[in-house]
Protein backbone atom coordinates (compact mmCIF):
# COMPACT_ATOMS: atom_id res chain seq x y z
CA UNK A 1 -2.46 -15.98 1.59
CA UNK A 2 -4.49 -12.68 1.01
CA UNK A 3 -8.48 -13.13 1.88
CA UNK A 4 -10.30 -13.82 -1.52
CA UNK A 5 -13.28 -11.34 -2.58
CA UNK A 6 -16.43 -12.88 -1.65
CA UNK A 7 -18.38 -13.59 -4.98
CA UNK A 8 -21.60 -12.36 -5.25
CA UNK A 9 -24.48 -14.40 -6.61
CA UNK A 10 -24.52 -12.77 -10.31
CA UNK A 11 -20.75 -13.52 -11.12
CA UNK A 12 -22.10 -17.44 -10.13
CA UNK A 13 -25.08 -17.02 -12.68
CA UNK A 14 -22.15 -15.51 -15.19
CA UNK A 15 -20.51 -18.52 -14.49
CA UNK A 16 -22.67 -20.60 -15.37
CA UNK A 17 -24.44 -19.06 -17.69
CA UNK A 18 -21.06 -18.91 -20.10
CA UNK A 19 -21.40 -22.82 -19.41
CA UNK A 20 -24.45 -22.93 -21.12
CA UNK A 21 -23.08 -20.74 -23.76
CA UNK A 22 -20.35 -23.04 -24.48
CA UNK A 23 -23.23 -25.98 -24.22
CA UNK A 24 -24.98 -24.09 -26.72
CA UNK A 25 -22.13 -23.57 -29.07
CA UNK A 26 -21.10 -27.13 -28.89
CA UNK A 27 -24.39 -27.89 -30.17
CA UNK A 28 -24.10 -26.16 -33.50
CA UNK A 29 -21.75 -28.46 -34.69
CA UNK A 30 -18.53 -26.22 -35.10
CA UNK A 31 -15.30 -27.64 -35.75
CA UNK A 32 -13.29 -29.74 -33.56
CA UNK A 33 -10.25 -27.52 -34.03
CA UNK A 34 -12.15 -24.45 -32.88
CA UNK A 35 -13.42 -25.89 -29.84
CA UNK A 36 -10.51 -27.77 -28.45
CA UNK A 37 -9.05 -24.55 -27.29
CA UNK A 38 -12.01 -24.03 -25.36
CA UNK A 39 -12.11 -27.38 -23.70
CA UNK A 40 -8.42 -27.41 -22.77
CA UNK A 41 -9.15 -24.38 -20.40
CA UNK A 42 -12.11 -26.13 -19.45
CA UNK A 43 -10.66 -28.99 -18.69
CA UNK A 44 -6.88 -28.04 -17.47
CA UNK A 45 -5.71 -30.11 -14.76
CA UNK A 46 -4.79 -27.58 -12.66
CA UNK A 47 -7.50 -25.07 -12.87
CA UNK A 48 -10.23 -26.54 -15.37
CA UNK A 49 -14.03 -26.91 -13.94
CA UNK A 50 -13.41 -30.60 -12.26
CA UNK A 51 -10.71 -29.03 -9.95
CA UNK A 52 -12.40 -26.53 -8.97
CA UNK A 53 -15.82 -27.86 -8.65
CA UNK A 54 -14.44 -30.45 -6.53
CA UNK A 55 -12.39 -28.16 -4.21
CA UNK A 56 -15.63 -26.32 -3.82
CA UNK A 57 -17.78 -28.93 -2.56
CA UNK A 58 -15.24 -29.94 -0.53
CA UNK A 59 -14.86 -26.47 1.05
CA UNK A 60 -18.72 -27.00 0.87
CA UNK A 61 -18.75 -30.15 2.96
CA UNK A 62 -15.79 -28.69 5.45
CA UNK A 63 -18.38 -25.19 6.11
CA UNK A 64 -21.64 -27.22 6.73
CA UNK A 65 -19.90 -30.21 9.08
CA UNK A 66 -17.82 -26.97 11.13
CA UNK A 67 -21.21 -24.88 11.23
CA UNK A 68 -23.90 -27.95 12.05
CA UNK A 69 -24.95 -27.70 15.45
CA UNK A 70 -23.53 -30.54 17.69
CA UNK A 71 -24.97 -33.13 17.91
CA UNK A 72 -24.66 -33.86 13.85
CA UNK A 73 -27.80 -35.40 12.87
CA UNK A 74 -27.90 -38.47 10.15
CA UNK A 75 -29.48 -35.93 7.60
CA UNK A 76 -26.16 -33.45 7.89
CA UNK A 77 -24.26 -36.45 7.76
CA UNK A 78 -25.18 -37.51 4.49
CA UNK A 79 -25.14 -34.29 3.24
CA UNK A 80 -21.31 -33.86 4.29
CA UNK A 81 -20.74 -37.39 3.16
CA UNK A 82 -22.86 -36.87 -0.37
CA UNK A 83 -20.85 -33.49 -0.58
CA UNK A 84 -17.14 -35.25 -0.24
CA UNK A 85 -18.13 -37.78 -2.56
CA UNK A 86 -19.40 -35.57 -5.43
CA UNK A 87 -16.19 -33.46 -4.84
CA UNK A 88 -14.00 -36.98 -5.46
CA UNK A 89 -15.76 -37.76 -8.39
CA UNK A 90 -15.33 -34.44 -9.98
CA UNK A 91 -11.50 -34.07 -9.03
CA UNK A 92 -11.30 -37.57 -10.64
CA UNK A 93 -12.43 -35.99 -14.08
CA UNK A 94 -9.52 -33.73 -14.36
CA UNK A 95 -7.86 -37.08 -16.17
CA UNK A 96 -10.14 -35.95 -19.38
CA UNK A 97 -7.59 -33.44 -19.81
CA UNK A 98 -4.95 -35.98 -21.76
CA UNK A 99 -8.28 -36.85 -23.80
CA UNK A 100 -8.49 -33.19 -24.89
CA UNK A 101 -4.85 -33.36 -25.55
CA UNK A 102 -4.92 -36.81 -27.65
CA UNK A 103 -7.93 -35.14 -30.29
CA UNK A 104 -5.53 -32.45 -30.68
CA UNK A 105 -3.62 -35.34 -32.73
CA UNK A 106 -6.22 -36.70 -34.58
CA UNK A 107 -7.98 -35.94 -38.10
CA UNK A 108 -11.44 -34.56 -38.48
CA UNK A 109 -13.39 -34.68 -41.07
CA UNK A 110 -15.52 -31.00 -41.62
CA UNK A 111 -17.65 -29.91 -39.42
CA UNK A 112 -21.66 -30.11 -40.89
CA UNK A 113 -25.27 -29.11 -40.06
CA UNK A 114 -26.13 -29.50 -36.28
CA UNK A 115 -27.23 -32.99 -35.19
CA UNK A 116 -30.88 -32.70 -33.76
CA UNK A 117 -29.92 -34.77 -30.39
């Protein structure tokens, strides 16, 4: 496997910042059948957000419990341990993939005005 480029801290601010672009988008009402492209790539269950997110807080958790000095106090611990867990729960979202999938099916009415919520 080749050594991956090491990001640098603006392509993680891209990132998310075209996250809170597509936040921002999804709050001006459009229609459904212009944004489920977007949230199929999102979402894929290969390589959507949940996948990844999860495989980085795992790689997260696997960096901070191989660098912590030895003796591992209770606070690195948890940290490890609070790191695993939020990587499980995200890898478990990849299932909203076959949600994405299913709307694809399903009638809309047309999109209106913005909601104010």
């Amino acid at each position: 496997m080749p050594n991956p480029s090491h990001p640098s801290s603006d392509q993680i601010a891209q990132a998310t910042a075209t996250l809170t672009q597509l936040k921002d988008y999804l709050r001006t009402n459009p229609p459904v059948t212009d944004v489920l492209p977007l949230l199929a790539r999102l979402l894929d269950e290969d390589t959507g957000v949940p996948i990844l997110l999860g495989d980085v807080l795992r790689s997260a958790a696997r960096l901070v419990s191989q660098q912590a000095a030895i003796p591992k106090t209770d606070e690195i611990r948890l940290i490890i341990d609070g790191l695993r867990d939020a990587a499980q729960e995200a890898t478990d979202w990849h299932v909203l993939h076959w949600d994405i999938q299913r709307v694809g099916g399903q009638v809309f009415a047309p999109a209106g005005p913005p909601t104010t919520s």
